[in-house]
Structure formats: structure tokens, C-alpha cells
Protein backbone atom coordinates (compact mmCIF):
# COMPACT_ATOMS: atom_id res chain seq x y z
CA UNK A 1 -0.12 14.21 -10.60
CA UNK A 2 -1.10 17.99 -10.04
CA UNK A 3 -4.32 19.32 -10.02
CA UNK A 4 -5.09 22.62 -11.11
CA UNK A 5 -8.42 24.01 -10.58
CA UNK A 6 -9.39 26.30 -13.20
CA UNK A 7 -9.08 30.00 -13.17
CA UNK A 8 -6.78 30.74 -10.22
CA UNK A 9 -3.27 31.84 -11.14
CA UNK A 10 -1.82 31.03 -7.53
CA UNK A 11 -2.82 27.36 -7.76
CA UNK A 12 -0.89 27.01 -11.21
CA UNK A 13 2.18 28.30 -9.96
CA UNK A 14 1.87 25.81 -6.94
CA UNK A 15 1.38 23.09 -9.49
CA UNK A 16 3.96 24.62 -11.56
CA UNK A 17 6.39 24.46 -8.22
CA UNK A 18 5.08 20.89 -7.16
CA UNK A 19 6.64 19.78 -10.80
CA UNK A 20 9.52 21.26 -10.82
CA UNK A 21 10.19 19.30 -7.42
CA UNK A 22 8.98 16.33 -9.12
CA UNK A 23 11.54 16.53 -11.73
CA UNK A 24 14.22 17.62 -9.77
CA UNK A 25 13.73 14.45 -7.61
CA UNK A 26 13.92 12.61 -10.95
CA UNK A 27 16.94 13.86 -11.78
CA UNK A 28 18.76 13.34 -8.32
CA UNK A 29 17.90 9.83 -7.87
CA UNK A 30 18.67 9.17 -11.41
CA UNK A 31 22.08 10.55 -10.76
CA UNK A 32 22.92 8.23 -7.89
CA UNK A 33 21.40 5.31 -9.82
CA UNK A 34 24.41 6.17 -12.41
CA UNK A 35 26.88 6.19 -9.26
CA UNK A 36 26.22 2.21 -9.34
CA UNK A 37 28.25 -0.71 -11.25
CA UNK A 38 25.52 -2.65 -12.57
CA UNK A 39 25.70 -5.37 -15.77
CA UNK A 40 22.87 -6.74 -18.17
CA UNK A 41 22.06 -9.64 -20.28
CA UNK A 42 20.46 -12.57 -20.51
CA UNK A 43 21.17 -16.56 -21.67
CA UNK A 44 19.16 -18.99 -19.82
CA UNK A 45 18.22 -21.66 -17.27
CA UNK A 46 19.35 -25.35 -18.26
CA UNK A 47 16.82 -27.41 -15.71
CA UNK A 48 19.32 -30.49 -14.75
CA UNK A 49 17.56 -32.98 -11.98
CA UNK A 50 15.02 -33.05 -9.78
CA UNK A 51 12.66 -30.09 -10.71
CA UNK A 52 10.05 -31.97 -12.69
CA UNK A 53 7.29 -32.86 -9.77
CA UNK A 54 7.27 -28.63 -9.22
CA UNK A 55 6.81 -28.11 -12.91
CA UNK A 56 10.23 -27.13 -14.10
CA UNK A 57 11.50 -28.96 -17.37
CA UNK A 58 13.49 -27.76 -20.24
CA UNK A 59 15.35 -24.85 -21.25
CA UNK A 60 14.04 -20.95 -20.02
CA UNK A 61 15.24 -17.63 -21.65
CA UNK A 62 16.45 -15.10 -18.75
CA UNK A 63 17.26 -11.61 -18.25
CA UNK A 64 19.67 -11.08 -15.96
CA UNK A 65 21.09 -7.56 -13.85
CA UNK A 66 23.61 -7.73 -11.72
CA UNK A 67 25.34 -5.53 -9.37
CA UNK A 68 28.66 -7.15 -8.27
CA UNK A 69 29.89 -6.44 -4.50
CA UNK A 70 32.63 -4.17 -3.84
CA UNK A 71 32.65 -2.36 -7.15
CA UNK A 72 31.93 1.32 -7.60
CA UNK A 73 28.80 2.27 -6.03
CA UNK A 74 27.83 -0.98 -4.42
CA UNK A 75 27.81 -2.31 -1.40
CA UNK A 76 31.60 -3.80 -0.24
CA UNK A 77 29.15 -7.15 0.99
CA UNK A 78 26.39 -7.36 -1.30
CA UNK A 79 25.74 -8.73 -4.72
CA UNK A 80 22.24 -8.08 -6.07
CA UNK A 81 21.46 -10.21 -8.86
CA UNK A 82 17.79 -10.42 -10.60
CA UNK A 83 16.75 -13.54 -12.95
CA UNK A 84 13.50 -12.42 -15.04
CA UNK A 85 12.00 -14.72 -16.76
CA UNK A 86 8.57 -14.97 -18.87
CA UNK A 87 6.58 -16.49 -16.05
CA UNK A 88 8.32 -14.70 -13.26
CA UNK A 89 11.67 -12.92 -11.50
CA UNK A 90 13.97 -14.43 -8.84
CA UNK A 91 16.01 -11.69 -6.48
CA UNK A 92 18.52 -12.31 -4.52
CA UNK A 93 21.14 -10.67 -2.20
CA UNK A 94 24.77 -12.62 -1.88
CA UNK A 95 27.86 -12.02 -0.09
CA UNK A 96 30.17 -13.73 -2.02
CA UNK A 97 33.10 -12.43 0.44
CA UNK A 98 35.64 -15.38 -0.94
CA UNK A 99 35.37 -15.36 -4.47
CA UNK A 100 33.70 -18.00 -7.27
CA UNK A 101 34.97 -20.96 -5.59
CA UNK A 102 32.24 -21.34 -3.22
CA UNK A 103 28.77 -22.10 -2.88
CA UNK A 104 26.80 -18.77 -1.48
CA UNK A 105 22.78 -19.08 -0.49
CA UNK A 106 21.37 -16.08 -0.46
CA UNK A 107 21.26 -13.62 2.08
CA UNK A 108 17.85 -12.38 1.42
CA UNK A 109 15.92 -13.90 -1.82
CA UNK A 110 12.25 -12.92 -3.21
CA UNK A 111 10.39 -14.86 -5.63
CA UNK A 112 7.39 -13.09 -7.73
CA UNK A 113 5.43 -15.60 -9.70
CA UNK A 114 1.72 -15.00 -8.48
CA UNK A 115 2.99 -12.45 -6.11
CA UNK A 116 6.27 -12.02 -3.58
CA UNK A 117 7.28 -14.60 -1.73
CA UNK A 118 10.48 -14.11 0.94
CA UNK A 119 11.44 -17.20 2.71
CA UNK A 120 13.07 -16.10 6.30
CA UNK A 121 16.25 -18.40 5.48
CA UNK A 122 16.59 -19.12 1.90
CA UNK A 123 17.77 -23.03 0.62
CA UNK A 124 19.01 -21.89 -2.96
CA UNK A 125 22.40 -21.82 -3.48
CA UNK A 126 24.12 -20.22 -6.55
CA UNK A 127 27.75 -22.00 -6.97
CA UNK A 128 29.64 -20.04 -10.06
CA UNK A 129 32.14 -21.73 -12.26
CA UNK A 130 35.23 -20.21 -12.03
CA UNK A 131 36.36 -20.81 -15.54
CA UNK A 132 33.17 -18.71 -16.64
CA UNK A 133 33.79 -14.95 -16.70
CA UNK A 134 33.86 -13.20 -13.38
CA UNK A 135 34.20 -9.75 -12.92
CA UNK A 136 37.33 -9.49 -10.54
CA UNK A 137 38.19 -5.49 -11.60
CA UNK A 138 35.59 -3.44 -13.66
CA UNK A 139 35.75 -4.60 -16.93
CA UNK A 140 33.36 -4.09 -19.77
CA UNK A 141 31.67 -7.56 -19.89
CA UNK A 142 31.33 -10.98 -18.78
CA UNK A 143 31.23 -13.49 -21.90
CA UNK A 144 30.89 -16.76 -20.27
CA UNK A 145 28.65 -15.72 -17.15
CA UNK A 146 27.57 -19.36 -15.33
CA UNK A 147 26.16 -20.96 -12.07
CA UNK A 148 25.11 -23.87 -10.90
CA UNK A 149 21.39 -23.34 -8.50
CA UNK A 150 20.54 -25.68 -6.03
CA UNK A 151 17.12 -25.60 -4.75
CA UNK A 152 16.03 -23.92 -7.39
CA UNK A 153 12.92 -21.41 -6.57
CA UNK A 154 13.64 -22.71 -3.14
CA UNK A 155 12.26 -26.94 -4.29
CA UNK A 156 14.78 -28.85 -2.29
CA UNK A 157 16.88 -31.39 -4.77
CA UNK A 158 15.81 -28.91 -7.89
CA UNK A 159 18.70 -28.16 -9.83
CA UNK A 160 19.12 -25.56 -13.22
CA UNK A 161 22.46 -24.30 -14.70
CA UNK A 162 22.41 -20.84 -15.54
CA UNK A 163 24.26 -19.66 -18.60
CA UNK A 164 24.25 -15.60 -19.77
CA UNK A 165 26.40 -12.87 -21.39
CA UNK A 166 26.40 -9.72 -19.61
CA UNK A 167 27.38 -6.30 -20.57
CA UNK A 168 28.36 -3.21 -18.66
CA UNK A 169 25.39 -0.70 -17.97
């Protein structure tokens, strides 16, 4: 926000300065935003077994964004994925350095329901099915994005499926 107090010429052409910086700062960070591979969708969370005591029942509509490891622009050891959902978002950081086959818990993992919560060693895990789409070059979309969560919003024995389409941004 600029102030400009009224009648002084050399305080609008600071303001006038302190903007164009502003948007110039826009610009450049929106430039190396672009430099990223990052996808988008949504589908939603399945909740299998053992979620009910911690409130978790049903079927949940999520937004998901993604940006896979080692594509262009992100990290060669990092996958960020985001799960946003009407009552909350889950955020995660995976290496998933040996492909779909595996089961990966997070690397670092923040929960905002009432507020942020970051466990110090996450329990979820986040096993993908490798007959679902997977992006293993850069293409345009993944059809049949899915995953299997284990300690779901870190409750140990809580388990969802997670189903989505995502598109390249």
C-alpha cells in the first residue's frame, strides 16, 4: 500500500517509484512460478477402514496440485502435492526416488484444519497404483491419477483411496 500525503509532488513520485517496484516484483516471481511443472484437478477421497472414531466417513471432493520431482523446474527429490478439501488442505513433500511401486511417507507434511499442524516425523503414507496414470516424461495429463493413504491426516490405522484427473498447468 502507498501513502501519499496530499499536496507534495516529491512524495507521489516516491509512491509512484515504490509501485513500479511492486509490480516489477510481481512480474519476476510470476515468471519463475511459470519456470515450474505443476498439474491440477481434483476427484476425491474414498474413506476405506478405520477412520470413523476421528470423524472421517464417506466420500470427500478434492482439489489436487501437484508438482512431480525431477521435471522442469522442480526439485530432482521433491514432489509437492496439496489435497484441498471443503473442511481443510493436506501438504506434503515426497521423494518418490524409485518410482510408483513403493510406499513413500512424507518428508515434511502440514495439515490446516483449525490452523497448521506439522508433525516432526509424519505416519501417512501415500502408496500410488501403478496402473493409474503416472507422469514418467511431461505429458499433458494424468487420467487415472490414484493412491492408497495410510494414516490418513496422520490417525494411525485410517485409511482413504484417493482418486483424481489432473491436467497440465
Amino acid at each position: 500500500m502507498v501513502c501519499i500525503l496530499p499536496g507534495t509532488a516529491e512524495n507521489a513520485v516516491r509512491g509512484a517509484a515504490v509501485a513500479a517496484l511492486a509490480l516489477a516484483a510481481t512480474f519476476a516471481q510470476s515468471g519463475q512460478a511459470a519456470g515450474f511443472t505443476e498439474y491440477l484437478g481434483g476427484g476425491f477421497i474414498q474413506v476405506r477402514e478405520g477412520c470413523e472414531d476421528f470423524g472421517w466417513s464417506g466420500t470427500h471432493q478434492v482439489m489436487i496440485r501437484m508438482q512431480p520431482q525431477g521435471m522442469q523446474g522442480n526439485p530432482e527429490d521433491e514432489t509437492q502435492m496439496a489435497l484441498i478439501m471443503g473442511t481443510g488442505t493436506i501438504a506434503v513433500r515426497l521423494d518418490i526416488d524409485r518410482g510408483v511401486r513403493r510406499s513413500y511417507v512424507p518428508t515434511e507434511a502440514t495439515y490446516i484444519w483449525n490452523g497448521p499442524y506439522s508433525p516432526e516425523e509424519p505416519t501417512m503414507s501415500f502408496s500410488f497404483d501403478p496402473d493409474g496414470s503416472w507422469l514418467l516424461n511431461e505429458t499433458a495429463s494424468m487420467d487415472r491419477f490414484h493412491a492408497i493413504v495410510e494414516n490418513f491426516n496422520e490417525h494411525e490405522g485410517c485409511r482413504v483411496e484417493l482418486f483424481g484427473s489432473l491436467y497440465r498447468n
